[in-house]
Protein backbone atom coordinates (compact mmCIF):
# COMPACT_ATOMS: atom_id res chain seq x y z
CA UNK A 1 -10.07 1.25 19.14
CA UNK A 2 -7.89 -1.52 18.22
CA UNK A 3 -6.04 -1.81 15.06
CA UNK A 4 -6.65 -4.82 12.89
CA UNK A 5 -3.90 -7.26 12.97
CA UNK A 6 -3.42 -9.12 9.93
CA UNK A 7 -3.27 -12.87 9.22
CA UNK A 8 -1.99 -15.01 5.98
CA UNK A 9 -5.57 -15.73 5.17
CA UNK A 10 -6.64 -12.35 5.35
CA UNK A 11 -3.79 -10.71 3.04
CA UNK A 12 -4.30 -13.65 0.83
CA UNK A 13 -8.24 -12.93 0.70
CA UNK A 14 -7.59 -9.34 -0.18
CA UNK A 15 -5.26 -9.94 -2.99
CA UNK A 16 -7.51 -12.68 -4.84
CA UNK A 17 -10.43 -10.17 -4.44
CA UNK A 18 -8.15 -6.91 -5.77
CA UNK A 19 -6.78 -9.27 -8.36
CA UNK A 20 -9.76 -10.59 -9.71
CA UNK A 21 -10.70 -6.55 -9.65
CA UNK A 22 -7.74 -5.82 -11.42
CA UNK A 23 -7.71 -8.29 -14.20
CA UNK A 24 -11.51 -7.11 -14.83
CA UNK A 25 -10.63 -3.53 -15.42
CA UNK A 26 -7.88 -4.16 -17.32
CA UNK A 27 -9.72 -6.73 -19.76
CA UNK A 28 -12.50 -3.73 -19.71
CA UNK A 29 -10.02 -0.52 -20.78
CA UNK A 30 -7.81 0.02 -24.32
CA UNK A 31 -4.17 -1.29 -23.46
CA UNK A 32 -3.54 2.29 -24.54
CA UNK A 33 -6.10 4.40 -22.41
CA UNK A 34 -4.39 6.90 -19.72
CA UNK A 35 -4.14 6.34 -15.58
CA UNK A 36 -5.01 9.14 -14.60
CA UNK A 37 -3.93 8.69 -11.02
CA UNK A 38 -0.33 7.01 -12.55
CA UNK A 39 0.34 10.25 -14.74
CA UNK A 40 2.31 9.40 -17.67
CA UNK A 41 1.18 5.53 -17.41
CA UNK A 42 -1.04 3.70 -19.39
CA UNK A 43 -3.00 0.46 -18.74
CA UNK A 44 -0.37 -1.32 -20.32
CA UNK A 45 2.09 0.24 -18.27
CA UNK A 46 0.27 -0.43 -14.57
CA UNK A 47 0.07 -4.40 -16.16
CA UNK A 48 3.83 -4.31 -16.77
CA UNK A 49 4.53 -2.74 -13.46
CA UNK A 50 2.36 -5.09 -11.53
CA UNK A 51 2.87 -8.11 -13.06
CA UNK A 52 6.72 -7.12 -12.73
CA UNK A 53 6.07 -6.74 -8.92
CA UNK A 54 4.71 -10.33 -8.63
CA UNK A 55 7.93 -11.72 -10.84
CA UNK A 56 10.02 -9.67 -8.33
CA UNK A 57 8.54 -11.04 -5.06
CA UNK A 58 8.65 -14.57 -6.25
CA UNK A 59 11.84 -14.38 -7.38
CA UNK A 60 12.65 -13.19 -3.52
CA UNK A 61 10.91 -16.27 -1.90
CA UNK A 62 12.77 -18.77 -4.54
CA UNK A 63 16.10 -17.11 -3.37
CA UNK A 64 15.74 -17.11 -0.09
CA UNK A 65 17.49 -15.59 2.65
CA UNK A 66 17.24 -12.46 4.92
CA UNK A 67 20.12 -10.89 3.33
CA UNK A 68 19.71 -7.33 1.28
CA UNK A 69 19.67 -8.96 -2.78
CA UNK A 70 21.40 -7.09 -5.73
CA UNK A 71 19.49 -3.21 -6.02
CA UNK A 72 20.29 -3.77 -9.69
CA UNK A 73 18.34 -7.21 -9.86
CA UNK A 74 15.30 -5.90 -12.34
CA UNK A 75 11.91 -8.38 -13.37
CA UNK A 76 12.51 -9.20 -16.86
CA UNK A 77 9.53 -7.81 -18.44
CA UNK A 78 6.89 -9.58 -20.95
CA UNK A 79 7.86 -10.94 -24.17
CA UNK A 80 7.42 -8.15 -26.70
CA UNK A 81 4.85 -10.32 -28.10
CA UNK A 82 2.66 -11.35 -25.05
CA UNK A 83 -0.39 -9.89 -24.21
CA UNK A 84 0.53 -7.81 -21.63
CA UNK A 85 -2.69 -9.46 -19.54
CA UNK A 86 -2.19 -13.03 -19.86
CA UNK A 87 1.83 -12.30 -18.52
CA UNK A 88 -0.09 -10.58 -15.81
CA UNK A 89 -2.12 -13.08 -15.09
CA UNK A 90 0.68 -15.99 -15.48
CA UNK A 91 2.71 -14.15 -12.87
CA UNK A 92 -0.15 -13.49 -10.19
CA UNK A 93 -0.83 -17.45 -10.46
CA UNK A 94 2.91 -17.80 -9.63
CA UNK A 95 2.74 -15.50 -6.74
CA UNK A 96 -0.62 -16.77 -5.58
CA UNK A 97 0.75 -20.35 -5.16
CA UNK A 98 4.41 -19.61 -3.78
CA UNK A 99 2.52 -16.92 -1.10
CA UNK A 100 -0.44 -19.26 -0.41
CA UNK A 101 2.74 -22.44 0.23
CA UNK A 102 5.23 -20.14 2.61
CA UNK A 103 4.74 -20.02 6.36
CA UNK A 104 4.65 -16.01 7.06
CA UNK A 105 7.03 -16.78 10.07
CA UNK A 106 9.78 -18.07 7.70
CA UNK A 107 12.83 -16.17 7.16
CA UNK A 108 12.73 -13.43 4.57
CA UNK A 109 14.09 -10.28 3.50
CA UNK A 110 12.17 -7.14 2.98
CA UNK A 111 12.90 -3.19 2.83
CA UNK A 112 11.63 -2.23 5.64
CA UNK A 113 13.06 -1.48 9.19
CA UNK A 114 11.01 -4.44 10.77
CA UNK A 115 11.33 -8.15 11.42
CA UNK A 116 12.42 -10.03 8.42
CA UNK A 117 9.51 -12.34 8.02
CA UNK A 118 7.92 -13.64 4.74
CA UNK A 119 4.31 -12.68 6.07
CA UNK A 120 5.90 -8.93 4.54
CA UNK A 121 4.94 -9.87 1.12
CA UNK A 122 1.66 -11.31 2.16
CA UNK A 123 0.46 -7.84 3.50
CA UNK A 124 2.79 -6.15 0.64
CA UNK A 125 1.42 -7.64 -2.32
CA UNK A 126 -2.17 -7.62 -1.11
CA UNK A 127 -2.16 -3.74 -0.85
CA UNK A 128 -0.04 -3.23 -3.84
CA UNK A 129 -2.95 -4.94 -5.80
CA UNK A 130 -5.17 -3.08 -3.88
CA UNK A 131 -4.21 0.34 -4.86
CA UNK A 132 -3.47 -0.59 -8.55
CA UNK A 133 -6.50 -2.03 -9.37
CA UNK A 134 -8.44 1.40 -7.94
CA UNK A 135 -5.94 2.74 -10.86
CA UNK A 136 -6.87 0.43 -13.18
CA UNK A 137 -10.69 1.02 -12.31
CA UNK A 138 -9.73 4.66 -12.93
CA UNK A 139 -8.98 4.06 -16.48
CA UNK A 140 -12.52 2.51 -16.93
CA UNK A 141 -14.15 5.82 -14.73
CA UNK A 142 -15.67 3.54 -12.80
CA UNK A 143 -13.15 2.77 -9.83
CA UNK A 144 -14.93 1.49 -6.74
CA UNK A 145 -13.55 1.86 -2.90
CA UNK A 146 -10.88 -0.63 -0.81
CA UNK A 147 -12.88 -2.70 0.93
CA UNK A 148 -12.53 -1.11 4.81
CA UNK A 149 -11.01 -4.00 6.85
CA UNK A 150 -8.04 -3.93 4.46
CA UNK A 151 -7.92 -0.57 3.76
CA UNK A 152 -7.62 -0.23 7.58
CA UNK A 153 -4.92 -2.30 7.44
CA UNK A 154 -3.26 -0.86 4.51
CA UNK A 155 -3.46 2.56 6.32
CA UNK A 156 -1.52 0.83 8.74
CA UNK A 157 1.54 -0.66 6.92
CA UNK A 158 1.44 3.00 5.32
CA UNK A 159 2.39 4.28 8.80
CA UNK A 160 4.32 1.13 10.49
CA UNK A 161 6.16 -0.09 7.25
CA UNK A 162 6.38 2.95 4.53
CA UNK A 163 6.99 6.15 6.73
CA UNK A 164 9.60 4.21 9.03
CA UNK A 165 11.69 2.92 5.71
CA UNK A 166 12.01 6.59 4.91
CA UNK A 167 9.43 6.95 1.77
CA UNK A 168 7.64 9.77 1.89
CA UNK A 169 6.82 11.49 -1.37
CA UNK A 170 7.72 14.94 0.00
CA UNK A 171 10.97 16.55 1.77
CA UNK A 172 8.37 18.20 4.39
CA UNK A 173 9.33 16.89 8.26
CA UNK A 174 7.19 18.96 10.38
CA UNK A 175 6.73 18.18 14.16
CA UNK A 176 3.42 17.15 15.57
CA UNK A 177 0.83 14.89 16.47
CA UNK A 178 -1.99 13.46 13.27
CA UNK A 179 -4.78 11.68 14.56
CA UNK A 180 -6.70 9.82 11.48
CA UNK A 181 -9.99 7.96 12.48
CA UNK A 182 -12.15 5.51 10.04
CA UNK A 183 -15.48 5.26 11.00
CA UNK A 184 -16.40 2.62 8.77
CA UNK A 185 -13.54 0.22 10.10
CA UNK A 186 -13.98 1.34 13.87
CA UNK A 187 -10.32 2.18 13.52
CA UNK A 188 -7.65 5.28 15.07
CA UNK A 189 -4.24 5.85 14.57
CA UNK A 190 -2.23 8.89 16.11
CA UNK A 191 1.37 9.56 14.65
CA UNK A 192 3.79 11.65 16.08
CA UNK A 193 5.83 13.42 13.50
CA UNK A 194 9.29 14.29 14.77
CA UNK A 195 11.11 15.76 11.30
CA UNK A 196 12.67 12.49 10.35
CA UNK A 197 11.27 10.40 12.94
CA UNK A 198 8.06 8.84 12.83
CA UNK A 199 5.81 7.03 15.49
CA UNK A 200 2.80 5.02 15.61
CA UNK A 201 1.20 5.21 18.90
CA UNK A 202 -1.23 3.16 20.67
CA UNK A 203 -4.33 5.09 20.78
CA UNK A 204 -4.68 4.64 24.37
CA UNK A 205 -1.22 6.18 24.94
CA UNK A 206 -1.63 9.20 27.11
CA UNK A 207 0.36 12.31 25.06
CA UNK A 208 3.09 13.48 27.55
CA UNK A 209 2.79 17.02 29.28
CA UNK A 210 4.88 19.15 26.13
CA UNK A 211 2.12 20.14 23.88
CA UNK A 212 2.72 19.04 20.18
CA UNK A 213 3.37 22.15 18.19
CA UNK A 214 0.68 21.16 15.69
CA UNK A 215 -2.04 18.75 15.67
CA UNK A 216 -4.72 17.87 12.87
CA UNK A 217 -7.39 15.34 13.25
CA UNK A 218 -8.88 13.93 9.62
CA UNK A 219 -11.54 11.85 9.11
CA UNK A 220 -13.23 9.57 6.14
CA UNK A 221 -13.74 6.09 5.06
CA UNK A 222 -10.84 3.62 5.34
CA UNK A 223 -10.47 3.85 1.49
CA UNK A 224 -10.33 7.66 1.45
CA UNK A 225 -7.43 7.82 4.18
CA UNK A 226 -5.73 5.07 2.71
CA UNK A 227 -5.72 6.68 -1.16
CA UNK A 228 -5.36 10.36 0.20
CA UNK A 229 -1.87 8.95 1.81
CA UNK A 230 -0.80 7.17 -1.69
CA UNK A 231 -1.67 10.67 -3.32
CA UNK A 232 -4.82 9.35 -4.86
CA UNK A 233 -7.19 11.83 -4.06
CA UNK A 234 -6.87 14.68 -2.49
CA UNK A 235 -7.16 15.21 1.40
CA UNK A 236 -10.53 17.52 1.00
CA UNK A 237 -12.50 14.09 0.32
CA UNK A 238 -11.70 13.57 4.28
CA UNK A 239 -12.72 16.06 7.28
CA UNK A 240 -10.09 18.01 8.37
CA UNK A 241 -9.58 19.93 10.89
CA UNK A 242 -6.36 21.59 12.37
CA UNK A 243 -2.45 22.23 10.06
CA UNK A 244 -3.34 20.31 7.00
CA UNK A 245 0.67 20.56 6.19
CA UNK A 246 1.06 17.60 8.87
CA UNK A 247 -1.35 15.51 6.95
CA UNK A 248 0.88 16.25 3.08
CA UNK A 249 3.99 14.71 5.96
CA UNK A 250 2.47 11.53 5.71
CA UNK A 251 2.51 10.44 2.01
CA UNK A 252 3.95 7.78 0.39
CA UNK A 253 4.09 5.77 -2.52
């Protein structure tokens, strides 16, 4: 099976979809009301932490450059009296038009260990929306799946972008091979997990003749693998079969 490779108009497609999604649930749930898959959040706080993602990646494409900016640099946060929503919605609009005008082959830096191209914060900010408006939905109790072609994709940049820059939620490193297949997307990944080392391999790649000390195979819907890696859900929504401990390896978020 061949992984989906993204494109501009895709990423850009996925994150006016998620965003309309987004500003829906929010507009639907008390600014008070709990996340309960952002413990300790509420909706207020996801809308302060998104919008403050948008300010952050514009901010990036008006500086410019490939260079590593200040770690310190911080979004300034909303007014203390602005609704938290129509910030929100002032900043995606920003983002939306400065993403929509930038060539994804121009020059930009990002975190990751990976070409620094601006087409990063297409794919970024398309899946960060993604994810937080499933939280956001969660508020409401009504949260709906990631559409599969950019869950698939999301899955993806979990395991080419995320697990490669180091951020894995736990200080596990086991060795072994995790096959993950989404039915509903036509998609398979394998990753070999080497303690720190981490490697996406084509799914046609024959495994060499050392046998992988572990191996676990899970299965689901794109949107179930891709939340069960952010720590959504848990991995029992998925078929598992095999050391389950290889699968907690490859969390992020």
């Amino acid at each position: 099976m061949t992984r989906l490779h993204g494109t501009k108009d895709f990423w850009l497609g996925g994150l006016r979809a998620e965003a309309a999604a987004f500003a829906a649930a929010v507009a639907q749930a008390p600014a008070d009301a709990p996340v309960p898959s952002c413990p300790g959040w509420t909706v207020t706080d996801l809308v302060h932490h998104v919008g403050g993602c948008y300010e952050y990646v514009t901010w990036l494409f008006e500086r410019g450059g490939t260079d590593r900016p200040d770690p310190t640099r911080a979004p300034a946060g909303p007014p203390a009296d602005e609704v938290a929503l129509a910030w929100w919605q002032m900043r995606y609009d920003t983002l939306l038009s400065t993403l929509d005008a930038t060539d994804p082959e121009a020059p930009m830096w990002n975190w990751a260990p990976q070409t620094k191209r601006a087409g990063f914060w297409h794919r970024r900010m398309a899946h960060e929306t993604a994810v937080h408006r499933w939280d956001a939905q969660m508020a409401t109790g009504a949260s709906e799946p990631i559409e599969a072609k950019l869950a698939a994709d999301g899955i993806s940049e979990v395991l080419d972008t995320w697990l490669p820059a180091g951020r894995r939620q736990t200080g596990d490193r086991p060795h072994g091979v995790v096959q993950l297949l989404a039915a509903d997307a036509d998609q398979e990944w394998l990753v070999r997990l080497r303690g720190e080392g981490v490697a996406l391999l084509d799914t046609d790649t024959i495994l060499d003749g050392e046998e992988p000390p572990a191996r676990v195979h899970a299965e689901g819907t794109a949107s179930d693998l891709l939340l069960a890696l952010y720590g959504r859900v848990g991995f029992d929504v998925l078929v598992v079969s095999g050391d389950p401990t290889l699968l907690t390896a490859l969390r992020t978020g």
